[in-house]
C-alpha atoms as a PDB file:
ATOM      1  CA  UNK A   1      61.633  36.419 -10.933  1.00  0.00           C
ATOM      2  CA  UNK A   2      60.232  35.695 -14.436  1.00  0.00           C
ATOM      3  CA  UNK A   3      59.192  31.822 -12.956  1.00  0.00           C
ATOM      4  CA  UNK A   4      57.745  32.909 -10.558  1.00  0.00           C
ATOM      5  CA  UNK A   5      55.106  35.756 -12.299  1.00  0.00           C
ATOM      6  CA  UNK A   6      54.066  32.650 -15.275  1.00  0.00           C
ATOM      7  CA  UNK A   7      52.987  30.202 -12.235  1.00  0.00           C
ATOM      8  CA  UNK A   8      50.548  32.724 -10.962  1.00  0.00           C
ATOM      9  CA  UNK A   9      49.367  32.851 -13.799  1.00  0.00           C
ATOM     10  CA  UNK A  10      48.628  29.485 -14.723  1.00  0.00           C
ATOM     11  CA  UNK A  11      47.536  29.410 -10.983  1.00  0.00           C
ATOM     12  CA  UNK A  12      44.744  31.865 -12.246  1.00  0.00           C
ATOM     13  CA  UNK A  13      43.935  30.091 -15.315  1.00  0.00           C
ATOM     14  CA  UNK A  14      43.723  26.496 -13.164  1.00  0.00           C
ATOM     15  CA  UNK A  15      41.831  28.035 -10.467  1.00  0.00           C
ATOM     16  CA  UNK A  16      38.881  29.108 -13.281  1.00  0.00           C
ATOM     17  CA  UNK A  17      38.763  25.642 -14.909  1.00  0.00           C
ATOM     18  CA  UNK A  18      38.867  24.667 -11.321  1.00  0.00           C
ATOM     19  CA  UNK A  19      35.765  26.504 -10.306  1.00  0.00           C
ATOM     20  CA  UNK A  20      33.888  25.560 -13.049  1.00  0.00           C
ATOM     21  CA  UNK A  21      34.271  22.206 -12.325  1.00  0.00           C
ATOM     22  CA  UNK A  22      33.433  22.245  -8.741  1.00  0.00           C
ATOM     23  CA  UNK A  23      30.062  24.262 -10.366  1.00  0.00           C
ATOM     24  CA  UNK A  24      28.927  21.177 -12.985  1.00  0.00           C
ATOM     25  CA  UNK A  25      29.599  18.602  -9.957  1.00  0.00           C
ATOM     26  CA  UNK A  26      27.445  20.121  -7.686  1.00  0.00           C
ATOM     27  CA  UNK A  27      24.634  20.956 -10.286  1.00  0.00           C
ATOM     28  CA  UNK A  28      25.076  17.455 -11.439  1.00  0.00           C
ATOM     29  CA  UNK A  29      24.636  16.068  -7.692  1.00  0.00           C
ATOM     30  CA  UNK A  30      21.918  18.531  -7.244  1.00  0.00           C
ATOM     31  CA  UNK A  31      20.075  17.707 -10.120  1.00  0.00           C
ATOM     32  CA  UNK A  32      20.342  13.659  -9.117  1.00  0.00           C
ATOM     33  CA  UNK A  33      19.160  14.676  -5.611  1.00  0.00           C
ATOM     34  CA  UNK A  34      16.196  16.356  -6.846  1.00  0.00           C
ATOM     35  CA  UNK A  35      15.049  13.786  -9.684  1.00  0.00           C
ATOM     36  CA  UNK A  36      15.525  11.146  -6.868  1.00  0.00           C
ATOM     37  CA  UNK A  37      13.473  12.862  -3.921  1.00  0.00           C
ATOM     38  CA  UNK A  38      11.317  14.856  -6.083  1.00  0.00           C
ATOM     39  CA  UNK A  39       8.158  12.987  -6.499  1.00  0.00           C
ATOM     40  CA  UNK A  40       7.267  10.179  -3.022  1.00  0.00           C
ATOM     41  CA  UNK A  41       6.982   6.761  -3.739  1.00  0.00           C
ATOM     42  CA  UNK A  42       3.507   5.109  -4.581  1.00  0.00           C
ATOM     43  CA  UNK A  43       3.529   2.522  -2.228  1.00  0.00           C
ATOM     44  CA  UNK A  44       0.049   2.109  -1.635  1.00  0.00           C
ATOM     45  CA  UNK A  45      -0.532  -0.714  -3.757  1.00  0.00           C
ATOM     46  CA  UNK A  46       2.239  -2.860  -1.749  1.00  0.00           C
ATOM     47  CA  UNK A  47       0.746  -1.611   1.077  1.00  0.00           C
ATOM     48  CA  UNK A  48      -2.981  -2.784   0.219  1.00  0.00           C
ATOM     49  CA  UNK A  49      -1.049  -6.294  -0.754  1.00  0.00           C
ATOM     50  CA  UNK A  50       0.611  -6.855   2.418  1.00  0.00           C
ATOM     51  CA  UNK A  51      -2.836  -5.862   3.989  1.00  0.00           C
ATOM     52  CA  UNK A  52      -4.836  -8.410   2.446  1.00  0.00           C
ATOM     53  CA  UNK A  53      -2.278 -11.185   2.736  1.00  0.00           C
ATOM     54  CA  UNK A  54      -2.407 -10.107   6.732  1.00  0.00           C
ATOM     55  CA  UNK A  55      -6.163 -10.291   6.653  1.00  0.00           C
ATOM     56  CA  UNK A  56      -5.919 -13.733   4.643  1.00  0.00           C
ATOM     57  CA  UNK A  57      -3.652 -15.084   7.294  1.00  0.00           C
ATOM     58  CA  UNK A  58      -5.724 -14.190   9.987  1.00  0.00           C
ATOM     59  CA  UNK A  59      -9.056 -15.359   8.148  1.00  0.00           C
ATOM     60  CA  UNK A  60      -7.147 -18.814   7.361  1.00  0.00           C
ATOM     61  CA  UNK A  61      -4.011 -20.257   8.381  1.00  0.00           C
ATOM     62  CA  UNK A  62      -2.971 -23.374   6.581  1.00  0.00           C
ATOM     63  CA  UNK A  63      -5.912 -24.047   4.424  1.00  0.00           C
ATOM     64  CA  UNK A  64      -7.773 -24.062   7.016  1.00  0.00           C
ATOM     65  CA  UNK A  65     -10.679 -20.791   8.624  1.00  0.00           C
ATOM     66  CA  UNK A  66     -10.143 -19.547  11.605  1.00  0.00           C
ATOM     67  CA  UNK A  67     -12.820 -20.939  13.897  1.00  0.00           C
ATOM     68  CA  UNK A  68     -13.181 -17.735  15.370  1.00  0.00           C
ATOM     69  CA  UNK A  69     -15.266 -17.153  12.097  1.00  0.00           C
ATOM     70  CA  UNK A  70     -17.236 -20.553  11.048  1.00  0.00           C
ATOM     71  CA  UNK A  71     -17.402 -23.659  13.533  1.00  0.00           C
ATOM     72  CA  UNK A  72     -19.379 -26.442  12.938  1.00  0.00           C
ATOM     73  CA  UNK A  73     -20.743 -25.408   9.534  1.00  0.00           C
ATOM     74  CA  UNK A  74     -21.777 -21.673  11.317  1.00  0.00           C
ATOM     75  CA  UNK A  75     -21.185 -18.600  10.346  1.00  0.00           C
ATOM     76  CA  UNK A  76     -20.101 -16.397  13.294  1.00  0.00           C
ATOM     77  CA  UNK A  77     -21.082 -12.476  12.484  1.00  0.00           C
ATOM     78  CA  UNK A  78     -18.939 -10.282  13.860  1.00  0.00           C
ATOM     79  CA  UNK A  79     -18.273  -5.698  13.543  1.00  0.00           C
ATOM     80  CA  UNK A  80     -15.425  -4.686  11.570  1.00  0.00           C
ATOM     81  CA  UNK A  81     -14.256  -3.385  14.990  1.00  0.00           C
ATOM     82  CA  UNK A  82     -14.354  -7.230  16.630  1.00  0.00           C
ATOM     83  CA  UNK A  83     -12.377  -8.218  13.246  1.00  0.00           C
ATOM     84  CA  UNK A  84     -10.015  -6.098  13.257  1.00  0.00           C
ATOM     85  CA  UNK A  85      -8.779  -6.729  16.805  1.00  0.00           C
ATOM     86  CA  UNK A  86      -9.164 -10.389  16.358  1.00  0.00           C
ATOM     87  CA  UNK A  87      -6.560 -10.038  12.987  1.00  0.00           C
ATOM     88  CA  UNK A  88      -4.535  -7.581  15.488  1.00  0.00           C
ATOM     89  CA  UNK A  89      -5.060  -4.517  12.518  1.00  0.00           C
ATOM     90  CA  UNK A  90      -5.492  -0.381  14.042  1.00  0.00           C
ATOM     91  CA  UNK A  91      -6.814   1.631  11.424  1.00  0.00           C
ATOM     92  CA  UNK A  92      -6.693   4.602  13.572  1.00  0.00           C
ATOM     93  CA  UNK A  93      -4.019   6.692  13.849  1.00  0.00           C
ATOM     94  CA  UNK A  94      -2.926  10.519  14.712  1.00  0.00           C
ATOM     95  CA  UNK A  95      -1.373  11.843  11.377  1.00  0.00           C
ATOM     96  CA  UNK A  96      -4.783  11.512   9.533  1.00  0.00           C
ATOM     97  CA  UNK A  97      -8.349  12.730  10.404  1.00  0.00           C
ATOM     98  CA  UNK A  98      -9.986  10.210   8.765  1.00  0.00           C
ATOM     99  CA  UNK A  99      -9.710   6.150   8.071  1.00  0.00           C
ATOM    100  CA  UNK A 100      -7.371   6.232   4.983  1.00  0.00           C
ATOM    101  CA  UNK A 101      -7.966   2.147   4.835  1.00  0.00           C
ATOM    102  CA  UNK A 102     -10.557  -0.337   3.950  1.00  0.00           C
ATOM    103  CA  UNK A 103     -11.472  -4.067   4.096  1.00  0.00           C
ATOM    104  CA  UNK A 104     -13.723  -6.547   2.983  1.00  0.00           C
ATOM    105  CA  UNK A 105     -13.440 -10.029   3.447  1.00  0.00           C
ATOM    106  CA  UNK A 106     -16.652 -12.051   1.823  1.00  0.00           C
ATOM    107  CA  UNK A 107     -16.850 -15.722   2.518  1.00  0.00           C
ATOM    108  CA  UNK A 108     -19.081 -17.922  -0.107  1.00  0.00           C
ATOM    109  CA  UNK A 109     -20.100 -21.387   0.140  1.00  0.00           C
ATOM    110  CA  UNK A 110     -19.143 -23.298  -3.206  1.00  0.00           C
ATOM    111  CA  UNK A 111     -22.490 -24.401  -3.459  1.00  0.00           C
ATOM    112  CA  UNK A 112     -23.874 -21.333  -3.874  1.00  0.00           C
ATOM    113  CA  UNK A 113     -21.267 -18.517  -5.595  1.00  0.00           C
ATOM    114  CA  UNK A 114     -23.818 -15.387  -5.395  1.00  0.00           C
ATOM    115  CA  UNK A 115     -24.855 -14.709  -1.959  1.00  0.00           C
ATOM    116  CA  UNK A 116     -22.024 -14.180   0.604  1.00  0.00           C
ATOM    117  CA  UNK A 117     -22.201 -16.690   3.620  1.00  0.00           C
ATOM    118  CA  UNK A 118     -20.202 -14.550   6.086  1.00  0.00           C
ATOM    119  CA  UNK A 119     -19.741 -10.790   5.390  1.00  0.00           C
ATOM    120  CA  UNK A 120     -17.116  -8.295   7.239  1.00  0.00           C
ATOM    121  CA  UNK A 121     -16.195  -4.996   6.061  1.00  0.00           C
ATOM    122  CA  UNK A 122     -14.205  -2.071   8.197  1.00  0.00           C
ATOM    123  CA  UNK A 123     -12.815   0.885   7.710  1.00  0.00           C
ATOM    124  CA  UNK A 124     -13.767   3.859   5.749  1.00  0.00           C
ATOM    125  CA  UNK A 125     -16.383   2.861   3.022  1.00  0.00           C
ATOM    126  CA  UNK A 126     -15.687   6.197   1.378  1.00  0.00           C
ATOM    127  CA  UNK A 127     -12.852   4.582  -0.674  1.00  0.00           C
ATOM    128  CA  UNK A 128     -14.523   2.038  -2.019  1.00  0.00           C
ATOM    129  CA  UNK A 129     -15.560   3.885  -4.844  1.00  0.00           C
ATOM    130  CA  UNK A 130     -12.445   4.661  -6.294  1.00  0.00           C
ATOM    131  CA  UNK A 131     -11.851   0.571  -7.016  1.00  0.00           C
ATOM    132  CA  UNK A 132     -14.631   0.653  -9.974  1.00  0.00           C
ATOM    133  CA  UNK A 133     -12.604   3.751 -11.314  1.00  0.00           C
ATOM    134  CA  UNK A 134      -8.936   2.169 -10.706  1.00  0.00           C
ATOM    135  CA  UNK A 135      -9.129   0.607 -14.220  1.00  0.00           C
ATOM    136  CA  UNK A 136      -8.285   4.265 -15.800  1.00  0.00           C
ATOM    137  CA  UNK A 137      -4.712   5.329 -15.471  1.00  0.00           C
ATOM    138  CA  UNK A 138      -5.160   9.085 -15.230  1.00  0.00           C
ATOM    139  CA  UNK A 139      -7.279   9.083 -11.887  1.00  0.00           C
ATOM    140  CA  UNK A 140      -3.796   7.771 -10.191  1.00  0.00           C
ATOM    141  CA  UNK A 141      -5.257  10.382  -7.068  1.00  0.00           C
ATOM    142  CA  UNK A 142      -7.831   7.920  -6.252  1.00  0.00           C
ATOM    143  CA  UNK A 143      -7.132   4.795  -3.521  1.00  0.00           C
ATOM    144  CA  UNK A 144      -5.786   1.905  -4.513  1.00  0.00           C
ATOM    145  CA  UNK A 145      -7.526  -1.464  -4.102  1.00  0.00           C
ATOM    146  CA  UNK A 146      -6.343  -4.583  -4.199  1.00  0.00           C
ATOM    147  CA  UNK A 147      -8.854  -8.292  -4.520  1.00  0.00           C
ATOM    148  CA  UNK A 148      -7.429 -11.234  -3.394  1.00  0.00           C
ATOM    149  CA  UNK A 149      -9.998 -14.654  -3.819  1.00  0.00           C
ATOM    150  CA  UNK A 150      -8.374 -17.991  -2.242  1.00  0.00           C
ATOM    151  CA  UNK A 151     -10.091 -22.049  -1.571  1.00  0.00           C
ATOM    152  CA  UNK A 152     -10.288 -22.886   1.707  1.00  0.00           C
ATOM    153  CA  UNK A 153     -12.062 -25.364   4.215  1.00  0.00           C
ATOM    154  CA  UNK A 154     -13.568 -25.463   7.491  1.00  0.00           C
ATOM    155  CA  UNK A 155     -13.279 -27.766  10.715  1.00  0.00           C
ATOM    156  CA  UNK A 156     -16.460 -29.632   9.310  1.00  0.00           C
ATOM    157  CA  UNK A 157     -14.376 -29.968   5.888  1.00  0.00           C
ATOM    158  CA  UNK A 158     -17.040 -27.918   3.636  1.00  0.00           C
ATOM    159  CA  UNK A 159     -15.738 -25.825   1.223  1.00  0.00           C
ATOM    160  CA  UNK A 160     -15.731 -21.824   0.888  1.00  0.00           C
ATOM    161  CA  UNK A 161     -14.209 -19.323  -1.272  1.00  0.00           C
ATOM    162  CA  UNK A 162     -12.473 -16.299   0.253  1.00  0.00           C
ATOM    163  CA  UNK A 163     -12.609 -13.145  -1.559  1.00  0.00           C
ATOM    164  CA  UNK A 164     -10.543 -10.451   0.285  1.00  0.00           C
ATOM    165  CA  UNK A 165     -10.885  -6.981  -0.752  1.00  0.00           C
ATOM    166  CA  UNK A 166      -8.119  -4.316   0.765  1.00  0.00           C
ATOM    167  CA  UNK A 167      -7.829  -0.327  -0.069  1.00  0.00           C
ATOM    168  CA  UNK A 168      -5.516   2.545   0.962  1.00  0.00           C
ATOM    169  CA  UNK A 169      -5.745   6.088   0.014  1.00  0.00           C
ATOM    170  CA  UNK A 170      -3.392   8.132   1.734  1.00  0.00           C
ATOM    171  CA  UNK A 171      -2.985  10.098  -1.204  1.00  0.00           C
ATOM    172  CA  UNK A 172      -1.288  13.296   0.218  1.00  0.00           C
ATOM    173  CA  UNK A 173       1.689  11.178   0.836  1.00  0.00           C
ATOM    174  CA  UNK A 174       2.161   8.972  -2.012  1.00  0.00           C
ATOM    175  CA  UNK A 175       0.922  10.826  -4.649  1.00  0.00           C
ATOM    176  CA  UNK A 176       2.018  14.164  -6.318  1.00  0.00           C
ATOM    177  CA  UNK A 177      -0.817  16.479  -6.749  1.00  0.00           C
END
């Protein structure tokens, strides 16, 4: 009868150190959970990267520009809406009011480096002033642009330089206010 009285209590005593156990795992797991989910990921920058490598792909392919966009030496002007269909891009979509992207793709002769030959821009041009301001690290609320400038030559062989300017905001999202 004595046995049996001293292995309830140690039962007791177990079941405490038990319990608090069981209590520092799950704060510990809870604590990991919530440093991991707690702030979203930034992802905006990889996402205004893969869309300027899209739009260089689609401007030129191999070296080589699309001659949806310069034939024979000619510049062929086209919307930001005609552009954007032709590179198979939808800015428009139904969880945001406005245009959270941006694009610019400037094509210059290497002749002459200061005036663009062939100029297309779409999107929403409200974000493009947040790329002058991107250089200071505390306005992380603003969009993100990326610039992407790359050699490449017509049908006719002349010579151009590409400069590709992409930006996302979508800051609600990817950014912890």
């Amino acid at each position: 009868m004595m046995s049996l009285i001293k292995n309830k209590r140690a039962d007791k005593i177990i079941s405490v150190y038990w319990f608090a156990v069981l209590i520092i795992v799950a704060a510990g797991i809870f604590g990991m959970v919530y440093v991991f989910y707690g702030s979203p990921y930034d992802v905006r920058e990889i996402e205004a990267n893969v869309l300027g490598n899209q739009i260089a792909d689609c401007v030129s392919y191999g070296g080589r520009i699309t001659p949806n966009l310069i034939l024979n030496g000619q510049g062929n002007p086209m919307t930001g809406a005609s552009f954007l269909s032709m590179c198979h891009l939808n800015f428009q979509t139904t969880e945001w009011e406005e245009e959270q992207y941006y694009i610019q793709v400037e094509i210059y002769k290497l002749e002459d480096m200061n005036t663009p030959f062939l100029e297309i821009s779409a999107g929403n041009n409200k974000w493009l002033s947040s790329c002058s301001l991107q250089a200071d690290k505390s306005l992380e609320k603003l969009a993100k642009c990326v610039r992407k400038s790359f050699y490449s030559v017509d049908d006719s062989n002349n010579q151009y330089i590409i400069k590709i300017l992409s930006v996302v905001r979508k800051t609600e999202k990817n950014v912890k206010l």
